[in-house]
C-alpha atoms as a PDB file:
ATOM      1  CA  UNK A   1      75.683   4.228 -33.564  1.00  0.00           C
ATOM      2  CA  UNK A   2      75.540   2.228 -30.699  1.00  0.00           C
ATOM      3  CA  UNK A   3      78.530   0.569 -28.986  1.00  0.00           C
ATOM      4  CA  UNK A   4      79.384  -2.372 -27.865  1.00  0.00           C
ATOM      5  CA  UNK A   5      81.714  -5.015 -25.696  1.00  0.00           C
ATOM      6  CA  UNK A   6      82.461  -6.693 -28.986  1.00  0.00           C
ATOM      7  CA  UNK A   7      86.726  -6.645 -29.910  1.00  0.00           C
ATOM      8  CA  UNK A   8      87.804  -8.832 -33.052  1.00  0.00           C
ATOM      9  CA  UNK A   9      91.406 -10.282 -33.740  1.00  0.00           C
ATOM     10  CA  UNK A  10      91.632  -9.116 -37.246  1.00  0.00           C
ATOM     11  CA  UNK A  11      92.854  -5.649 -36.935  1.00  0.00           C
ATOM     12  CA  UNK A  12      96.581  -4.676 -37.369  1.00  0.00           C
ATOM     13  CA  UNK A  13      97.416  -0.979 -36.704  1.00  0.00           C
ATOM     14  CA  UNK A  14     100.504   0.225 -38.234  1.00  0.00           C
ATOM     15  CA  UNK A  15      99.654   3.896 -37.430  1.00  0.00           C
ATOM     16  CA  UNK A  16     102.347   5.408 -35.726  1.00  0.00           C
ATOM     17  CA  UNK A  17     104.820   2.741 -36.271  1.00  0.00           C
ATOM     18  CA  UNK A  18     107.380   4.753 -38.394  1.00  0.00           C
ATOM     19  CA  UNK A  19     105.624   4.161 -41.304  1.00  0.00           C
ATOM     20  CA  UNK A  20     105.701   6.894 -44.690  1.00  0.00           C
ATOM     21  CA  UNK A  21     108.572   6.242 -46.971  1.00  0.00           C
ATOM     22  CA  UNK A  22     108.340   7.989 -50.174  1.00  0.00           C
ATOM     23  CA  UNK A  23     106.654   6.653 -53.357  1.00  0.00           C
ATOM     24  CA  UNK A  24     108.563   5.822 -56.384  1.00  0.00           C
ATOM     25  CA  UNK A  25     108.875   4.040 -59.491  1.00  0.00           C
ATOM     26  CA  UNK A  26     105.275   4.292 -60.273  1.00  0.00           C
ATOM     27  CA  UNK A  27     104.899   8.142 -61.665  1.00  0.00           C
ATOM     28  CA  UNK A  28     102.550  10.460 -60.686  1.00  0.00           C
ATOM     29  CA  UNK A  29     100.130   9.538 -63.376  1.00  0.00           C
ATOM     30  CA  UNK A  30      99.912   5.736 -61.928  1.00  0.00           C
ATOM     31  CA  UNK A  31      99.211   7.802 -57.712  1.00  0.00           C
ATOM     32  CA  UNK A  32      96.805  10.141 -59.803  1.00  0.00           C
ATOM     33  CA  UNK A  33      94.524   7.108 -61.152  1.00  0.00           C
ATOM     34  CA  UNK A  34      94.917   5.211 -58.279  1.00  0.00           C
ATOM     35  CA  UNK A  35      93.508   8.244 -56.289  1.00  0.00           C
ATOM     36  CA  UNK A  36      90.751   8.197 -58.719  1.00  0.00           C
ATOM     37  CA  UNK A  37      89.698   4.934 -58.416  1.00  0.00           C
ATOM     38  CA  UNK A  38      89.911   5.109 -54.804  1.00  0.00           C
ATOM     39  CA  UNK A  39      87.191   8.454 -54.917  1.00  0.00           C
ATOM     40  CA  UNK A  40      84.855   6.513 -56.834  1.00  0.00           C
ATOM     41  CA  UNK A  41      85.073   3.767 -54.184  1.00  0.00           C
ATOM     42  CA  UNK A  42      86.870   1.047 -55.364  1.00  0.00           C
ATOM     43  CA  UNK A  43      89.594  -0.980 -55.206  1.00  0.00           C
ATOM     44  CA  UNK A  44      93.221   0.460 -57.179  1.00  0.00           C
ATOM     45  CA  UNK A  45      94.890  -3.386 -56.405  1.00  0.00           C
ATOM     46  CA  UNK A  46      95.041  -2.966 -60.225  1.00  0.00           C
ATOM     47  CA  UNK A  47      96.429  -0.216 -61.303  1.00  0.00           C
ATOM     48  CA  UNK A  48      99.140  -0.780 -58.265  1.00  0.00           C
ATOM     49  CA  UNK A  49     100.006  -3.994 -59.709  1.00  0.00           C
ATOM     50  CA  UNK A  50     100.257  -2.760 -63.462  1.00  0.00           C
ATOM     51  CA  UNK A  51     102.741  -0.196 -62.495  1.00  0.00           C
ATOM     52  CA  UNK A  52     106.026  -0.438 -60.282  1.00  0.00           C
ATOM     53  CA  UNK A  53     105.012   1.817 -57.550  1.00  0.00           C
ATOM     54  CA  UNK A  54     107.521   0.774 -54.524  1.00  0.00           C
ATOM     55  CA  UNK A  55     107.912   2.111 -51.394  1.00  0.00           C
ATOM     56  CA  UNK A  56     111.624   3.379 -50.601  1.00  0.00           C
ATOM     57  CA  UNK A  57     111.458   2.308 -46.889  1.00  0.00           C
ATOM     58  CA  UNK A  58     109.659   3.545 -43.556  1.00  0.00           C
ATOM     59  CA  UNK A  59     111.339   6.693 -42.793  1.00  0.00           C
ATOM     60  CA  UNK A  60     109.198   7.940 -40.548  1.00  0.00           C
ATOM     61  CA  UNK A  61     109.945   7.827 -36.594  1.00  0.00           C
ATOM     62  CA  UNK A  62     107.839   6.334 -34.497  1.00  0.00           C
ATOM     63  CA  UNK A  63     105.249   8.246 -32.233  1.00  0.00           C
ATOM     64  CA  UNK A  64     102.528   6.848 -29.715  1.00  0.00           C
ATOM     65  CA  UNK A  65      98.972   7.189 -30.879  1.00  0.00           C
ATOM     66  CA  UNK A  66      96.891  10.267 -29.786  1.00  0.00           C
ATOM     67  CA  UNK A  67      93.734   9.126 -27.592  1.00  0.00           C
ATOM     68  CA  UNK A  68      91.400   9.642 -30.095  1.00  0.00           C
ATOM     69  CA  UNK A  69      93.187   7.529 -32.675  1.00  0.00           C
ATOM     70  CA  UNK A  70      93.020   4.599 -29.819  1.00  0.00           C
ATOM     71  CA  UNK A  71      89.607   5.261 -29.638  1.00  0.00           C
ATOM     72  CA  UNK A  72      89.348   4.562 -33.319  1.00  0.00           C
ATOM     73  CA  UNK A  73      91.384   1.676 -32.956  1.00  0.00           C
ATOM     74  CA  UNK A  74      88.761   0.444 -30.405  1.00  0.00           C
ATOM     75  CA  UNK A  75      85.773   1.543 -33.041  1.00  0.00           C
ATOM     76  CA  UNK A  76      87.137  -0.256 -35.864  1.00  0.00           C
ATOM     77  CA  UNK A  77      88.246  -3.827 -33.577  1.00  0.00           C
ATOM     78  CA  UNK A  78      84.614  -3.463 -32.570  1.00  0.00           C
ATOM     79  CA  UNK A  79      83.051  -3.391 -36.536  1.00  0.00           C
ATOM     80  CA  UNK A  80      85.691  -6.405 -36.911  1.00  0.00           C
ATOM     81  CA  UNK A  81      83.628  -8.470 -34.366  1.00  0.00           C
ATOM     82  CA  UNK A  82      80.923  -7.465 -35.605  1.00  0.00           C
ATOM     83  CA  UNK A  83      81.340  -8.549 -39.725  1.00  0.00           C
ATOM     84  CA  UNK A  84      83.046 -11.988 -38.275  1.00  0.00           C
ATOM     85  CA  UNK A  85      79.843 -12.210 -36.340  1.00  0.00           C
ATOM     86  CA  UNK A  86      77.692 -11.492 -38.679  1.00  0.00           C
ATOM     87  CA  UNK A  87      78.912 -13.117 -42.037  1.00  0.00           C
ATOM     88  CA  UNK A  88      80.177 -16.319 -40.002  1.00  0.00           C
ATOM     89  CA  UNK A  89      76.027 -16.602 -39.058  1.00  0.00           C
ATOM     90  CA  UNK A  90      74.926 -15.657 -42.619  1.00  0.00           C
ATOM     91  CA  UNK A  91      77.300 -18.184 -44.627  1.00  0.00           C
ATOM     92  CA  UNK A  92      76.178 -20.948 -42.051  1.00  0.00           C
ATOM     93  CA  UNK A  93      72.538 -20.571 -43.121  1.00  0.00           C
ATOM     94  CA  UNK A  94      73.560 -20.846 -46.326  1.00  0.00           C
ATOM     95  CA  UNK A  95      75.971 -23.833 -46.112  1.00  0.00           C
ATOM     96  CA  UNK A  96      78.983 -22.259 -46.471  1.00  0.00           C
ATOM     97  CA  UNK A  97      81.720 -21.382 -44.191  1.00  0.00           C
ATOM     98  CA  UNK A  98      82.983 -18.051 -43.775  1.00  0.00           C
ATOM     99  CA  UNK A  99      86.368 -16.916 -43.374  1.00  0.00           C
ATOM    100  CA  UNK A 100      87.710 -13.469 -41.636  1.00  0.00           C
ATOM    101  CA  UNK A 101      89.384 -11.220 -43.408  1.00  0.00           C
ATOM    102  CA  UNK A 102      92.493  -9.122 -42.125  1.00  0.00           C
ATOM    103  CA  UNK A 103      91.834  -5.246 -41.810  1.00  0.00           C
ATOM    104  CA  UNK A 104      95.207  -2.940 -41.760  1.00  0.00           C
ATOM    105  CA  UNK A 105      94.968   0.408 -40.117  1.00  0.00           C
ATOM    106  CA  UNK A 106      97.889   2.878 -42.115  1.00  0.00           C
ATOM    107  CA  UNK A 107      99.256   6.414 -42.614  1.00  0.00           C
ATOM    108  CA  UNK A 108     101.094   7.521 -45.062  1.00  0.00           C
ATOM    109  CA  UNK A 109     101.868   4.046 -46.835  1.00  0.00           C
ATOM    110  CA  UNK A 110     102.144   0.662 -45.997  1.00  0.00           C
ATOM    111  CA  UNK A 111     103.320  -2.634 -48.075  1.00  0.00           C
ATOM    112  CA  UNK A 112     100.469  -4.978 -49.340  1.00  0.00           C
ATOM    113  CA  UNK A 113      99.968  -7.742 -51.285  1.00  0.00           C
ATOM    114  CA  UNK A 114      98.428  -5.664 -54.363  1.00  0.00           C
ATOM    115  CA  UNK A 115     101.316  -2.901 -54.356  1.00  0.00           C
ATOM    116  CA  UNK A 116     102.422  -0.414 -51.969  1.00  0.00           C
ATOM    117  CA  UNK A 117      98.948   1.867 -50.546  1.00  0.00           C
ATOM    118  CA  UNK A 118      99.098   5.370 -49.817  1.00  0.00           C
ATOM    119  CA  UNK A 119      97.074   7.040 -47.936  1.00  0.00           C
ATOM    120  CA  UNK A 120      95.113   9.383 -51.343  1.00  0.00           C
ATOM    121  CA  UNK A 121      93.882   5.736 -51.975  1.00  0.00           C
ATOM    122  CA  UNK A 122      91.614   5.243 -49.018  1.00  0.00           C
ATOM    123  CA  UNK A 123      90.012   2.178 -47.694  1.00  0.00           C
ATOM    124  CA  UNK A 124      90.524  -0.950 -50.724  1.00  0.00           C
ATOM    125  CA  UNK A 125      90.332  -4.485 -50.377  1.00  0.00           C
ATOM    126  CA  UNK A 126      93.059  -6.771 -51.533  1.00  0.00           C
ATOM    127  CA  UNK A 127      91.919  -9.933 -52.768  1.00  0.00           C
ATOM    128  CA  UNK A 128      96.032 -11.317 -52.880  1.00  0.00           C
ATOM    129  CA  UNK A 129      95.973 -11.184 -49.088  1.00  0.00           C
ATOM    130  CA  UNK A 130      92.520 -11.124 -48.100  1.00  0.00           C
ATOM    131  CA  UNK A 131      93.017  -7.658 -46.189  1.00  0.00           C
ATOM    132  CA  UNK A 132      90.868  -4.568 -45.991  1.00  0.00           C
ATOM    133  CA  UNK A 133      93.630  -1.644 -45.598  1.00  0.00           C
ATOM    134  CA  UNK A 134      91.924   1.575 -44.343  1.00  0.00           C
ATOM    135  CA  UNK A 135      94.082   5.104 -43.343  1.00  0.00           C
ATOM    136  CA  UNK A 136      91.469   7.192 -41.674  1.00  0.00           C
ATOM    137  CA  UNK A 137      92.153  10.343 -43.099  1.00  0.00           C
ATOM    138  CA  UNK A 138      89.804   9.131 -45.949  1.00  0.00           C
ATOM    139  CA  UNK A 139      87.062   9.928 -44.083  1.00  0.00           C
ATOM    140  CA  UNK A 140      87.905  13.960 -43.872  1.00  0.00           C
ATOM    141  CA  UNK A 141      88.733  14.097 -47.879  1.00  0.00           C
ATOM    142  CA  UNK A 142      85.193  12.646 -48.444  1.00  0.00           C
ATOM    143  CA  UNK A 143      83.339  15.034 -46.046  1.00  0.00           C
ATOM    144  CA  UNK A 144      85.235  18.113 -46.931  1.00  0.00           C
ATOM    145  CA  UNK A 145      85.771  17.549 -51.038  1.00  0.00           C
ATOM    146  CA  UNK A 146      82.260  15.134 -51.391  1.00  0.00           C
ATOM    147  CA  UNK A 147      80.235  16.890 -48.769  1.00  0.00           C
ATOM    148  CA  UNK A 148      78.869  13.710 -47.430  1.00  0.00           C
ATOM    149  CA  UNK A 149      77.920  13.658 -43.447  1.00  0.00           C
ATOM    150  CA  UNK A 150      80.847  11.679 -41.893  1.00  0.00           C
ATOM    151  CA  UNK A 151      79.776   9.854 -38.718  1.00  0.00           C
ATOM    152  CA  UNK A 152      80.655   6.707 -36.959  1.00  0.00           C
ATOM    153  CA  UNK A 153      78.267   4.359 -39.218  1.00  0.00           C
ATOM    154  CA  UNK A 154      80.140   6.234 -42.179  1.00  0.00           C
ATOM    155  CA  UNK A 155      83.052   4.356 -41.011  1.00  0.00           C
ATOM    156  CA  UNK A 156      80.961   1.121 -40.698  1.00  0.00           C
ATOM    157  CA  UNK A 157      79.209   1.183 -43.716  1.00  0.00           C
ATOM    158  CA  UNK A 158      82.728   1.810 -45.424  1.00  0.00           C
ATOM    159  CA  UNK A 159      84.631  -1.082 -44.178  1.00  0.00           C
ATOM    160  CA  UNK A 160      81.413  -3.239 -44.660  1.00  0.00           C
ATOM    161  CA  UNK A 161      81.231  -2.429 -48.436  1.00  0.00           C
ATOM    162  CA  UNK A 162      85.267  -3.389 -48.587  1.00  0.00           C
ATOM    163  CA  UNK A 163      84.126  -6.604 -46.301  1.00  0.00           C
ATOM    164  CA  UNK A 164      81.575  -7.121 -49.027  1.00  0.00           C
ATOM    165  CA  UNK A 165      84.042  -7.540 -51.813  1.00  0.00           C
ATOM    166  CA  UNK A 166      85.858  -9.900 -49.240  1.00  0.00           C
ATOM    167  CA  UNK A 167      82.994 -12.032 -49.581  1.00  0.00           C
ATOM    168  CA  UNK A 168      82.788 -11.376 -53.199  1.00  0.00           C
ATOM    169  CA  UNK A 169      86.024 -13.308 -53.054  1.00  0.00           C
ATOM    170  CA  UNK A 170      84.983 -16.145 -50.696  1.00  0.00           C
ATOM    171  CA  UNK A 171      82.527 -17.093 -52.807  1.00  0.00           C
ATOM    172  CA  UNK A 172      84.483 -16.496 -56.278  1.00  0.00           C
ATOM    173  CA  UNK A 173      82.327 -13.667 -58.041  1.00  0.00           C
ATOM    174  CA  UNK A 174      85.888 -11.834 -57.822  1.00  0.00           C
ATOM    175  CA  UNK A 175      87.766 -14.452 -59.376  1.00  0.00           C
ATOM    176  CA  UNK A 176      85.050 -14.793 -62.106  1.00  0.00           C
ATOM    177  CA  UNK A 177      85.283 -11.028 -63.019  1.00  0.00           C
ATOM    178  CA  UNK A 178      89.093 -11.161 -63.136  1.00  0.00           C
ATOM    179  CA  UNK A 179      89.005 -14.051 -65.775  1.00  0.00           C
ATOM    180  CA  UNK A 180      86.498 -11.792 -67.735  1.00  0.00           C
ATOM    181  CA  UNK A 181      88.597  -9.134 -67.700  1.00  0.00           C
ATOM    182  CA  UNK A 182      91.874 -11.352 -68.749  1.00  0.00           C
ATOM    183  CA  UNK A 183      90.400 -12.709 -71.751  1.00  0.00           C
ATOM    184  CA  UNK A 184      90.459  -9.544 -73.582  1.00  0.00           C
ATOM    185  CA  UNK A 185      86.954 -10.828 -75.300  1.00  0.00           C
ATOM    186  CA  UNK A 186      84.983  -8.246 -73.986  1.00  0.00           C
ATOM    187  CA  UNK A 187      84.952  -4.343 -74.508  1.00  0.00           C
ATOM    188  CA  UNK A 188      85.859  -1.437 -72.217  1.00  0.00           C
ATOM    189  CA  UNK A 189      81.844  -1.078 -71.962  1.00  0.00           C
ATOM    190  CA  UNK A 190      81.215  -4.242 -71.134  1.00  0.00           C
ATOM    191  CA  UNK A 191      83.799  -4.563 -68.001  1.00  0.00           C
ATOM    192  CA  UNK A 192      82.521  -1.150 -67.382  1.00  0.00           C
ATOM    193  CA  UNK A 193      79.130  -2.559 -66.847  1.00  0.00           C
ATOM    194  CA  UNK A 194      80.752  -5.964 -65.086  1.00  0.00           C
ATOM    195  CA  UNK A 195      82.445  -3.302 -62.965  1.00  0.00           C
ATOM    196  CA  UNK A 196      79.611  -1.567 -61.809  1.00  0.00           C
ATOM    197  CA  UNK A 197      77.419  -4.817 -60.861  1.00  0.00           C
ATOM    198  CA  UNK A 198      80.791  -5.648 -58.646  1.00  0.00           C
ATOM    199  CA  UNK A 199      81.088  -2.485 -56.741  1.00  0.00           C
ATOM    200  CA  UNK A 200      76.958  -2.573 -56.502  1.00  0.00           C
ATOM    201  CA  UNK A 201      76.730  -6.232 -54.732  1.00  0.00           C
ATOM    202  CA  UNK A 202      79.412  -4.875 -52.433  1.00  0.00           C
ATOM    203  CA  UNK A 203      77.032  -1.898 -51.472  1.00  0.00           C
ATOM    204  CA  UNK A 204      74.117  -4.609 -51.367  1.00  0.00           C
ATOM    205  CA  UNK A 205      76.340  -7.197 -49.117  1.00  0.00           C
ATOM    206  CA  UNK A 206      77.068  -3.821 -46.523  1.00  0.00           C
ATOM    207  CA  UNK A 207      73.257  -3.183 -46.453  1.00  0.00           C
ATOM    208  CA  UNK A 208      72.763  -7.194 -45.508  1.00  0.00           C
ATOM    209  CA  UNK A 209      75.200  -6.894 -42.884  1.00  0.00           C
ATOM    210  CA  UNK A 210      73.978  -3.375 -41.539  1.00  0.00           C
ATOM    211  CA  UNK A 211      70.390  -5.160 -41.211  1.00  0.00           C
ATOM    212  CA  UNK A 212      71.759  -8.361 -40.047  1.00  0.00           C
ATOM    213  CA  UNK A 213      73.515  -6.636 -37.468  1.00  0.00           C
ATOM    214  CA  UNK A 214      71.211  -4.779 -36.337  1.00  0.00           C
ATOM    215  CA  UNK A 215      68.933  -7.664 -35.208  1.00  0.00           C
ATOM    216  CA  UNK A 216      71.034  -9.198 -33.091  1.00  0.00           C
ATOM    217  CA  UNK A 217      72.925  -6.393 -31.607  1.00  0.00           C
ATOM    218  CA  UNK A 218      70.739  -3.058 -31.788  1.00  0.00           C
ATOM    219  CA  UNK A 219      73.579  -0.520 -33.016  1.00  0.00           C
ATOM    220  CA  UNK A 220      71.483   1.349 -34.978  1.00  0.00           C
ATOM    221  CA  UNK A 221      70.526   4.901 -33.805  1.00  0.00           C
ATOM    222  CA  UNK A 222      68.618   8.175 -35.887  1.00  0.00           C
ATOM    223  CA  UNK A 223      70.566   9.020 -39.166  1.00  0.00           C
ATOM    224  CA  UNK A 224      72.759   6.252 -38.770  1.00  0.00           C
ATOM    225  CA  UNK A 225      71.086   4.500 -42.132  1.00  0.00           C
ATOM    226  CA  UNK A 226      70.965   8.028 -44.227  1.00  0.00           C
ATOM    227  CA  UNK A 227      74.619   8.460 -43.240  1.00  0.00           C
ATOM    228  CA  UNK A 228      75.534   5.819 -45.042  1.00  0.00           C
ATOM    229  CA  UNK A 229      73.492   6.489 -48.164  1.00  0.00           C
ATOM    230  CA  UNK A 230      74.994   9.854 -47.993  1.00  0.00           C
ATOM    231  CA  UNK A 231      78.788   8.133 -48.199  1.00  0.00           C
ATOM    232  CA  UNK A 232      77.382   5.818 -51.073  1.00  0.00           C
ATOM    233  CA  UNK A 233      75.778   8.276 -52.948  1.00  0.00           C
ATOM    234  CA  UNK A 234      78.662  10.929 -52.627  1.00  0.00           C
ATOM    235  CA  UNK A 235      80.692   8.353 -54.304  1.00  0.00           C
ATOM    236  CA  UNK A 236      78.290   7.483 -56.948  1.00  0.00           C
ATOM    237  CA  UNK A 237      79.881   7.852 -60.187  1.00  0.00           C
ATOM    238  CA  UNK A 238      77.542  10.732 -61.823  1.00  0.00           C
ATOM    239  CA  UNK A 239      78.630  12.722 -58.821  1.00  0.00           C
ATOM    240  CA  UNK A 240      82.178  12.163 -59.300  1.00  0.00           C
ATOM    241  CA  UNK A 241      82.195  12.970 -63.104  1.00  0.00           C
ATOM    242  CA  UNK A 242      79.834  16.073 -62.757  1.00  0.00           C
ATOM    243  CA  UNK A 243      82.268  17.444 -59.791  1.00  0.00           C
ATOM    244  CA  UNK A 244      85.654  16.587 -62.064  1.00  0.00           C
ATOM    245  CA  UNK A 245      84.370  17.064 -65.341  1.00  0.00           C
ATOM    246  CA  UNK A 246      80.815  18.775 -65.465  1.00  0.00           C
ATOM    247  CA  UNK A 247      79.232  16.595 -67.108  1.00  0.00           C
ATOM    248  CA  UNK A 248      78.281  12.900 -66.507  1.00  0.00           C
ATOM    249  CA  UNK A 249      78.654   9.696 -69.188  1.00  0.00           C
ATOM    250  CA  UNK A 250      76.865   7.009 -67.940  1.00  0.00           C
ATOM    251  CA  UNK A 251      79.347   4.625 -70.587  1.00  0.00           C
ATOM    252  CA  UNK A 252      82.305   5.719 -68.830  1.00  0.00           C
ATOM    253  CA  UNK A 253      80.389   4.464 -65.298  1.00  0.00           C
ATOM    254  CA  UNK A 254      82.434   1.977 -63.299  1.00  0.00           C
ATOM    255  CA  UNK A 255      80.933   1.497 -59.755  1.00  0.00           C
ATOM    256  CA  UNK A 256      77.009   2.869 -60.299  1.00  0.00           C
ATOM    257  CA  UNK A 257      75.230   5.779 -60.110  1.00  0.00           C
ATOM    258  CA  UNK A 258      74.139   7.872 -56.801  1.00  0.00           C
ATOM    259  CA  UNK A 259      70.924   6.289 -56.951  1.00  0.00           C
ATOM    260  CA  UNK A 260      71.885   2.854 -57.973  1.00  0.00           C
ATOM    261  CA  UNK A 261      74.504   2.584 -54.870  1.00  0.00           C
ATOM    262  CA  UNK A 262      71.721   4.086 -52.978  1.00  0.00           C
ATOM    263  CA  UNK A 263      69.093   1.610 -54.065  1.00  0.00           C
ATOM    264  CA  UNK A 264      71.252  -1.755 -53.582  1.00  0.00           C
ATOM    265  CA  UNK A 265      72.513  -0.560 -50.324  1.00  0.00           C
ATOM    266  CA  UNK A 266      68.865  -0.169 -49.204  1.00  0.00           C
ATOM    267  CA  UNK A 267      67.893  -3.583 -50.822  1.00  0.00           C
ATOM    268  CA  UNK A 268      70.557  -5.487 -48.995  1.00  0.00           C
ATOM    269  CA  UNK A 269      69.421  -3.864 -45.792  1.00  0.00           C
ATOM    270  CA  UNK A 270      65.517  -4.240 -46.239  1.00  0.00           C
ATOM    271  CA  UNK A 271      65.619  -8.023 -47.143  1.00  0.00           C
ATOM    272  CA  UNK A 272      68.988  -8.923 -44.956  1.00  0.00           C
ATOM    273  CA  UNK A 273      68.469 -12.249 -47.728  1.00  0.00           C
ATOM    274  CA  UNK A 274      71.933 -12.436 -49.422  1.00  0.00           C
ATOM    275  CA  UNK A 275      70.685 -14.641 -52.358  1.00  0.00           C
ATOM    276  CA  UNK A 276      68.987 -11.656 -53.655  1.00  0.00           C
ATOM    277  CA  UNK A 277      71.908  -9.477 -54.199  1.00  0.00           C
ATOM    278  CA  UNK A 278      72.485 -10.279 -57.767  1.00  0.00           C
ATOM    279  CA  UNK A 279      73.380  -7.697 -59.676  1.00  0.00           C
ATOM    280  CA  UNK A 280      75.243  -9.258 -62.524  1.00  0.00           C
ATOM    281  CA  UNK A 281      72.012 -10.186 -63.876  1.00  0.00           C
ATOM    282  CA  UNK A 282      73.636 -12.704 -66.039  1.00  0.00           C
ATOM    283  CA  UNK A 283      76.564 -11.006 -67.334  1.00  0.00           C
ATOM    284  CA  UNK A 284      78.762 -13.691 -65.191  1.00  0.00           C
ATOM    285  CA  UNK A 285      76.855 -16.482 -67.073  1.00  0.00           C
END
């Protein structure tokens, strides 16, 4: 992946500011599911808010960042840029104005709007405050325990998937799924399959911006596009449930197969055309 002069506003690094009080209140059943949710890529707002997980305070001391971790700093301020850049041009052509979201760089924990993140949670959105929250240390767990290739466009295609649920929310898909899922009129099969159409757009929406970015600034290098395929695919929930389980039930699926995360990630990125990233196909209607 190619760099460039771009910096964005958005990011707020907590690392090294003292941060890492201990968990409580929630039990280690709610930190196991949450954990879960996280592996299979999505966003554990949920079960944070549906348990009373707290942090007991920032006991950690404070230490200076390492030069590689203001390096990443540097990396992700640059993506920032680039998704404000990108989105802001996409939402014009369609009428529509687009807002930034906030990113949070953590260890450890850190307070948010949905609950109190750890770091076993990796990268989520937060639709409460609008803010992508991202400890880095994801990125190891899901090379050495998923096997998948980590490189810089890992860490792109990442945040742009959480970015995609951001826009999810701009343009109220995320608001119509919650109401779904608060009427208690539909079965755990049917949000399942709600579920999976949500965390699928989000895969399209990061192949639109990888494409869309691309054209007007030229990051992309060799690999960079299977690298991310290998993130989405290593995530994909048959490859979760055969690694935990050994055995895969497609009823049980909650954010898409390997191959479906694979195929709308491509679609977004060969058509850079948002309108064509429905994947509801009229279970919103």
């Amino acid at each position: 992946m190619k760099w460039t002069d771009d910096r964005g506003g958005n990011v707020d690094d907590r690392r090294g500011s003292g941060g890492g009080g201990m968990i409580v209140g929630g039990g280690l059943g709610t930190l196991i599911i949450a954990a879960i949710v996280f592996f299979l890529g999505g966003d554990p707002s949920g079960i944070l808010n549906s348990g009373s997980v707290q942090s007991s305070g920032n006991t950690g001391e404070q230490r200076e960042l390492t030069a590689s971790e203001k390096q990443i700093g540097e990396m992700v301020k640059m993506m920032d840029a680039w998704n404000s850049q990108t989105w802001s041009q996409v939402f014009k052509e369609n009428g529509m104005t687009y807002t930034d979201p906030g990113i949070v760089l953590f260890e450890n924990t850190t307070n948010t709007a949905c609950g109190t993140a750890q770091s076993a949670m990796g990268p989520f959105y937060c639709p409460a405050d609008q803010k992508v929250y991202m400890d880095m240390s994801f990125f190891n767990e899901l090379q050495q325990r998923f096997g998948a290739q980590v490189t810089e466009f890992t860490v792109a295609y990442v945040l742009a998937h959480e970015v995609g649920h951001h826009v999810q929310t701009l343009l109220g898909t995320t608001q119509k799924v919650d109401a779904l899922r608060r009427s208690g009129r539909y079965s755990e099969a049917e949000m399942n399959r709600v579920s999976v159409a949500t965390e699928l757009q989000a895969d399209f929406y990061a192949g639109v911006w990888a494409r869309r970015t691309d054209d007007t600034k030229h990051i992309l290098e060799p690999g960079d596009i299977q690298s991310a395929i290998d993130a989405a695919q290593a995530v994909g929930d048959d490859n979760i449930q055969k690694r935990s389980q050994g055995y895969v039930n497609q009823e049980s699926f909650t954010h898409g197969s390997s191959a479906q995360r694979k195929e709308w990630f491509m679609k977004g990125y060969n058509t850079g055309d948002i309108r064509q990233g429905d994947t509801f196909n009229q279970l919103l209607k």
